[in-house]
Protein backbone atom coordinates (compact mmCIF):
# COMPACT_ATOMS: atom_id res chain seq x y z
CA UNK A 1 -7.41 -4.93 32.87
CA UNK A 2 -11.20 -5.79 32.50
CA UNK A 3 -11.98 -6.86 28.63
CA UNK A 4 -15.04 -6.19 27.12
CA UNK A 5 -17.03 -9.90 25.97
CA UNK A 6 -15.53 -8.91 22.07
CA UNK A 7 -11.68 -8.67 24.01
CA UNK A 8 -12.50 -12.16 25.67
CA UNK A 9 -13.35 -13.96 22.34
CA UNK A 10 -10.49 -12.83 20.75
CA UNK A 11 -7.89 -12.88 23.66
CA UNK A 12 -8.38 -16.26 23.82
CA UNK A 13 -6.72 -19.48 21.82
CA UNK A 14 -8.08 -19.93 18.47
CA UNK A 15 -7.29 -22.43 16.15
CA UNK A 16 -6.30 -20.31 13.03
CA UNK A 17 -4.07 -18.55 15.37
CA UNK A 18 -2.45 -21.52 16.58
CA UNK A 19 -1.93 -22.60 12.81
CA UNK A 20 -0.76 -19.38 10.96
CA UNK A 21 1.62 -19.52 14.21
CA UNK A 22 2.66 -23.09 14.10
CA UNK A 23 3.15 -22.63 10.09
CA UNK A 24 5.32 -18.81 10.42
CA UNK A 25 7.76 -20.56 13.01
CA UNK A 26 8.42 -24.05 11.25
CA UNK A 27 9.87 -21.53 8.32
CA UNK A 28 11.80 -19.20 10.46
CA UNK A 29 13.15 -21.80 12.23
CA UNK A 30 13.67 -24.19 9.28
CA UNK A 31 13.80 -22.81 6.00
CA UNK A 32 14.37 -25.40 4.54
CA UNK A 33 11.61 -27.34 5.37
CA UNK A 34 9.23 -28.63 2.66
CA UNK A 35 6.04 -28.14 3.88
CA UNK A 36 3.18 -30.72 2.39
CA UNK A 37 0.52 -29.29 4.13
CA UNK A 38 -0.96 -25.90 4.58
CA UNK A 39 0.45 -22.47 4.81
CA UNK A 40 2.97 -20.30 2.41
CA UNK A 41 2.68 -21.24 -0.87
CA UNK A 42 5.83 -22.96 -3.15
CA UNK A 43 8.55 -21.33 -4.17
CA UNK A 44 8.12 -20.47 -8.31
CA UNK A 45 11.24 -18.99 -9.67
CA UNK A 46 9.21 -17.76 -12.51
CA UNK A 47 6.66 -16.38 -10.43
CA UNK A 48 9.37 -14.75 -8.36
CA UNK A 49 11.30 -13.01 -11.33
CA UNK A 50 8.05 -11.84 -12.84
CA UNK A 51 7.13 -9.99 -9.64
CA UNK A 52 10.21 -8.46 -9.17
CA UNK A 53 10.44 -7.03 -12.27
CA UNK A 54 7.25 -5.36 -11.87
CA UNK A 55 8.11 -3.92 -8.23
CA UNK A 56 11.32 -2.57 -9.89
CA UNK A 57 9.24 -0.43 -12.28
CA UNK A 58 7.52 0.54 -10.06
CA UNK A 59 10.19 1.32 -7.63
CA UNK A 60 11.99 3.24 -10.61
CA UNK A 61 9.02 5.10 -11.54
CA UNK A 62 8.89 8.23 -8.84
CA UNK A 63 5.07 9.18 -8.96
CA UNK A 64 4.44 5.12 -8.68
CA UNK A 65 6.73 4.46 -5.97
CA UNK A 66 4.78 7.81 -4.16
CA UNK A 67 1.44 6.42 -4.85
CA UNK A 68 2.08 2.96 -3.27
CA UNK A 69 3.80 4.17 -0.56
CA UNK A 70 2.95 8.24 -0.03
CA UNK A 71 -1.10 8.31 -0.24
CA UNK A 72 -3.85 6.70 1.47
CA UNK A 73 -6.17 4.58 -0.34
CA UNK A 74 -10.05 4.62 -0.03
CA UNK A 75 -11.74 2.30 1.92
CA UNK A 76 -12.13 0.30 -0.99
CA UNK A 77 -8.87 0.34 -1.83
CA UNK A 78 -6.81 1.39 -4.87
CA UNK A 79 -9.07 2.58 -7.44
CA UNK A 80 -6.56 1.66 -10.06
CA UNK A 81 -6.12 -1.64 -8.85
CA UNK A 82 -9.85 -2.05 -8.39
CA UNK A 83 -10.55 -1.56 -12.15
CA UNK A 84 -8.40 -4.01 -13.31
CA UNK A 85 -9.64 -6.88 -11.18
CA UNK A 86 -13.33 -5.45 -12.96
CA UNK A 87 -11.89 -5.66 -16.19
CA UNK A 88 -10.08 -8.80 -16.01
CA UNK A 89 -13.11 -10.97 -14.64
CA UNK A 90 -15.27 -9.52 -17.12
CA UNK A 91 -13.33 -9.86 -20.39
CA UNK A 92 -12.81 -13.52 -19.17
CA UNK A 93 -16.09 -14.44 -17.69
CA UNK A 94 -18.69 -12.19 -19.57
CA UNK A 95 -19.76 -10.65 -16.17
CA UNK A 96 -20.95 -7.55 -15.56
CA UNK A 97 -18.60 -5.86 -13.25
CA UNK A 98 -17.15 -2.52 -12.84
CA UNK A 99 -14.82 -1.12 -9.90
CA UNK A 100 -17.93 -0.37 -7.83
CA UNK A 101 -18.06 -4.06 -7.54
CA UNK A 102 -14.43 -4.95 -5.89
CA UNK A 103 -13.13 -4.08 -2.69
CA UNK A 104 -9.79 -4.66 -0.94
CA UNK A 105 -9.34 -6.35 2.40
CA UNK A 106 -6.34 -6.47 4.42
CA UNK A 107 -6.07 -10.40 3.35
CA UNK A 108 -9.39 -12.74 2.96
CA UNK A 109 -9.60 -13.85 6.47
CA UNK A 110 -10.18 -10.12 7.35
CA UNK A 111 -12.77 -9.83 4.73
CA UNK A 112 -14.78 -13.01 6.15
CA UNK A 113 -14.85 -11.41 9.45
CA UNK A 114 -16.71 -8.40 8.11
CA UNK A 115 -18.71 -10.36 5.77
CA UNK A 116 -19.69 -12.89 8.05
CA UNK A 117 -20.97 -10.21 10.64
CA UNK A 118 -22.33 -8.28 8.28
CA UNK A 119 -25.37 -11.07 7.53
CA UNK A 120 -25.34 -13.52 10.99
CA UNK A 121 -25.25 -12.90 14.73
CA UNK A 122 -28.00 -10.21 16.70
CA UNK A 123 -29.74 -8.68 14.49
CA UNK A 124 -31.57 -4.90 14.55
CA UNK A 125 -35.09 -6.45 15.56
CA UNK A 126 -33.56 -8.63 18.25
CA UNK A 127 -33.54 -11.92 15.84
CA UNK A 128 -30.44 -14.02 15.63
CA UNK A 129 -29.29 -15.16 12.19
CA UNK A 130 -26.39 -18.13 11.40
CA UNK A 131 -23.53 -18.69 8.50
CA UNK A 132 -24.87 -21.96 7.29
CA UNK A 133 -22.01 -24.30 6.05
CA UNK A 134 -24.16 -26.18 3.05
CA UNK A 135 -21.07 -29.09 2.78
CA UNK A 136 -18.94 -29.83 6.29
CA UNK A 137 -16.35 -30.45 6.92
CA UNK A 138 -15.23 -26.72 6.64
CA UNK A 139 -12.21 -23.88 6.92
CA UNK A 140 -11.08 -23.95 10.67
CA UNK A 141 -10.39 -20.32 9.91
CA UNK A 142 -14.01 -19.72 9.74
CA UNK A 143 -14.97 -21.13 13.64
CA UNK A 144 -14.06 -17.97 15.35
CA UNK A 145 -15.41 -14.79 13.15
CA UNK A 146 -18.46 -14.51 14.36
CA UNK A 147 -19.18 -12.44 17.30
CA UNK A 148 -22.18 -14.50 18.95
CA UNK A 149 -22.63 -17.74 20.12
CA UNK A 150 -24.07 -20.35 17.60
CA UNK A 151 -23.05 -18.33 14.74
CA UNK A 152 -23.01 -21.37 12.53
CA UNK A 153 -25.26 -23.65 11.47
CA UNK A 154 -23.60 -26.79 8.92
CA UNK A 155 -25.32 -29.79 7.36
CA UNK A 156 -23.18 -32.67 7.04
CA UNK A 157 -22.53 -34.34 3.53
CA UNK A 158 -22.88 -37.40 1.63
CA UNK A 159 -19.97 -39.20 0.97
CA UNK A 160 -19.60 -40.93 -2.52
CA UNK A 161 -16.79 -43.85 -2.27
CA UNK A 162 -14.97 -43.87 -5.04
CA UNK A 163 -12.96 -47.35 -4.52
CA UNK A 164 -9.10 -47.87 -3.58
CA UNK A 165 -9.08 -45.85 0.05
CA UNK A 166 -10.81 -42.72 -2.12
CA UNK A 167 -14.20 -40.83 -1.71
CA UNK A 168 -15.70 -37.53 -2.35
CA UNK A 169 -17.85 -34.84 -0.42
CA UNK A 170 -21.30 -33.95 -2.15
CA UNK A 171 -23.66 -31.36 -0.29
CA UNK A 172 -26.59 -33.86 0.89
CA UNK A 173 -29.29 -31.42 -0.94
CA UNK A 174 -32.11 -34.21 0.67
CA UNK A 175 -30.91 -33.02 4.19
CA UNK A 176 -29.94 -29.73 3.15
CA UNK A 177 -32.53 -27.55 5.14
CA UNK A 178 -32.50 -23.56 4.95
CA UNK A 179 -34.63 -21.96 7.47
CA UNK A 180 -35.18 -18.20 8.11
CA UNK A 181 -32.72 -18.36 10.72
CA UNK A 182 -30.23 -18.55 8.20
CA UNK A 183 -28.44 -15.29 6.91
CA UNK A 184 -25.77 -16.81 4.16
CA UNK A 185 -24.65 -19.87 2.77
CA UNK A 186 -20.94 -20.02 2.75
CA UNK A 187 -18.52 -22.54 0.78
CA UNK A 188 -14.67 -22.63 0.23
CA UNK A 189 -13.61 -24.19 -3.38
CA UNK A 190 -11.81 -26.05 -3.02
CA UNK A 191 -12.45 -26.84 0.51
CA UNK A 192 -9.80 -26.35 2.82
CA UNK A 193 -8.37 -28.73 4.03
CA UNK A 194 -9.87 -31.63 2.36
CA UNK A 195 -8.98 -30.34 -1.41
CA UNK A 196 -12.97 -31.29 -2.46
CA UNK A 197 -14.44 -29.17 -5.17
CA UNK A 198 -17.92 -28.45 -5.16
CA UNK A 199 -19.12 -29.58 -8.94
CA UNK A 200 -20.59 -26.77 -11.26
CA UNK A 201 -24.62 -28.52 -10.57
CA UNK A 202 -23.87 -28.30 -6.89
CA UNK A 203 -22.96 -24.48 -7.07
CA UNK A 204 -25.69 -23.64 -8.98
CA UNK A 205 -28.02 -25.47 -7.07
CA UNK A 206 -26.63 -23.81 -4.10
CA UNK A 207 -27.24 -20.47 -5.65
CA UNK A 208 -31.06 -21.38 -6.57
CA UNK A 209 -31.46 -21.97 -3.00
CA UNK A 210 -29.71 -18.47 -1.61
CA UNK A 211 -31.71 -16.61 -4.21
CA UNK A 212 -35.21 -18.34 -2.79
CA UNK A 213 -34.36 -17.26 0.64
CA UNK A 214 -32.97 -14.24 -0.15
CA UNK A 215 -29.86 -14.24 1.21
CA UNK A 216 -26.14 -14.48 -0.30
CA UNK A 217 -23.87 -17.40 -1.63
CA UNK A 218 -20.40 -16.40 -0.19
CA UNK A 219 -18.07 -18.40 -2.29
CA UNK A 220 -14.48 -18.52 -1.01
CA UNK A 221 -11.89 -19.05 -3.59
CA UNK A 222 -8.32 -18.27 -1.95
CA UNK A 223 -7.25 -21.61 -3.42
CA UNK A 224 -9.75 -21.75 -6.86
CA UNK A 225 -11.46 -20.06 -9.30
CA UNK A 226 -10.56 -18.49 -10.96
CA UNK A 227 -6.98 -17.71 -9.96
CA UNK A 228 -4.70 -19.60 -7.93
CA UNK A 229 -6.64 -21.81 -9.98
CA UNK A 230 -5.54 -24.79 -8.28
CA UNK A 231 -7.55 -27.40 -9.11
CA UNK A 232 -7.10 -30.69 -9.92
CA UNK A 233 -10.79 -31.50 -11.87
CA UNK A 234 -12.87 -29.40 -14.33
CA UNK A 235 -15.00 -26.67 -12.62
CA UNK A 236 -16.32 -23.35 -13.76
CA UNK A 237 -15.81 -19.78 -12.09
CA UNK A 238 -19.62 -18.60 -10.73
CA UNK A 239 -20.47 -14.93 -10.01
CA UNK A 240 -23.79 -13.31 -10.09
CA UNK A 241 -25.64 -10.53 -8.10
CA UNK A 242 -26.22 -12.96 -5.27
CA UNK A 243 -22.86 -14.45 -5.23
CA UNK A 244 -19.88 -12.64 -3.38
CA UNK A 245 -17.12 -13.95 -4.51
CA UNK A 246 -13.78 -13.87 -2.14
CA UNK A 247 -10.66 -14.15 -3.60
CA UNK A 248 -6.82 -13.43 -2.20
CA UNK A 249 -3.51 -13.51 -3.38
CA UNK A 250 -1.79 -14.94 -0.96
CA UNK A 251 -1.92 -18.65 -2.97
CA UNK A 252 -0.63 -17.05 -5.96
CA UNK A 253 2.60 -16.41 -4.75
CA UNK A 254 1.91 -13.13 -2.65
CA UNK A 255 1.19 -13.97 0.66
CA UNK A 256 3.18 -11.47 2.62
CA UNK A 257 1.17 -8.38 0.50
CA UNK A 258 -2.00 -9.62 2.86
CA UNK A 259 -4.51 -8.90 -0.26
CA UNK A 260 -8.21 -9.84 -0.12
CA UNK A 261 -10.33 -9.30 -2.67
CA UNK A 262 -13.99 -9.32 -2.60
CA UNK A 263 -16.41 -9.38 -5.75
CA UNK A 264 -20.17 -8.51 -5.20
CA UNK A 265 -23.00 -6.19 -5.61
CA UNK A 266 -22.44 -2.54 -5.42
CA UNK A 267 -24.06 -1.79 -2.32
CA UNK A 268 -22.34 -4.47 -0.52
């Protein structure tokens, strides 16, 4: 069986796979294992009852139960669904968002994929673009979306030592260079794994510097703002035009649904 140069790439060992794979086993094996690091998210009881009283409605409710399970969705996804996320971010943030501007992935790491080759890699006039990681180190989910070689680009941080074995990540915006071979800027906040939160300056700087070159500020927020919301400093949610925002639920207590959701212009 000959694979095409896409079937290599992704036949091969990655270390996400490896990971999710290591994680899924250590539970099935040993569920009662407390698990300090990454991977499924604590056990709330609360949490738990609330969402099982809502899939028993739902369950009990015939033309529910037919629409979750019975009809297709639109690309998009749910419409209903959709419109909520819209009206929830703007009645809490102020920003100006309708359905148009949420989409549903099949969890966040499917939405990066598409995102990510959607702005870096070959491009139409024979160019070749880059994700640029403005703050390293990164997700090691990220390392194997892209479908070309050298599809990242990273500048490495300054590190502020805080005293007593602690320090903190800053993006370096003196070494920070954005050339035209860039296509996004991409950061995780909190940043997986080290738990550093980009402050509310550096965020906005970083979106000064996107808008100037005209390209996007992918923020990924599967662990932060502005729900799981966990964070252990004071930070602000940021959305704007430029900004696509990535979200999941997976960290709230849903992982097994495998919902994405992505916040950004229309068109996108």
């Amino acid at each position: 069986m000959k694979l095409s140069r896409f079937g290599e790439k992704f036949a091969r060992d990655s270390g996400i796979v490896g990971l999710m794979d290591d994680l899924g086993n250590a539970l099935l094996e040993n569920p009662e294992m407390i698990m300090m690091g990454g991977g499924n998210p604590g056990r709330l009881p609360e949490a738990e009852a609330m969402f099982r009283r809502r899939l028993e409605h739902v369950m009990a409710d015939p033309e529910q139960r037919h629409r979750l399970f019975g009809l297709y969705q639109s690309p998009q996804g749910d419409s209903a669904f959709r419109s909520e996320v819209a009206t929830f971010l703007k009645g809490q943030f102020g920003w100006d968002l309708t359905a148009a501007n949420v989409a549903i992935s099949n969890g966040s790491q499917s939405a990066f994929f598409i995102l990510f080759n959607l702005f870096a890699g070959t491009m139409s006039d024979g160019g070749h673009r880059t994700i640029h990681l403005p703050l390293t180190p990164e997700y090691l989910g990220y390392a194997d979306s892209g479908l070309d070689p050298g599809f990242f680009s990273a500048t490495r941080p300054e590190i502020e030592l805080l005293g007593e074995r602690l320090f903190k990540y800053h993006v370096d915006f003196d070494r920070l260079e954005v050339g035209p071979e860039a296509g996004a800027l991409c950061v995780s906040r909190p940043t997986n794994p080290t738990g550093n939160v980009l402050t509310d300056d550096e965020i906005h700087h970083l979106d000064e510097i996107a808008r100037s070159r005209g390209i996007p500020l992918i923020i990924d927020g599967a662990y932060g703002l502005p729900f799981p919301n966990i964070l252990f400093t004071e930070a602000r949610p940021h959305w704007n035009e430029n900004t696509v925002l990535v979200l999941s639920l997976s960290k709230l207590g849903l992982p097994g649904v495998r919902t994405g959701i992505v916040v950004a212009r229309e068109e996108l």
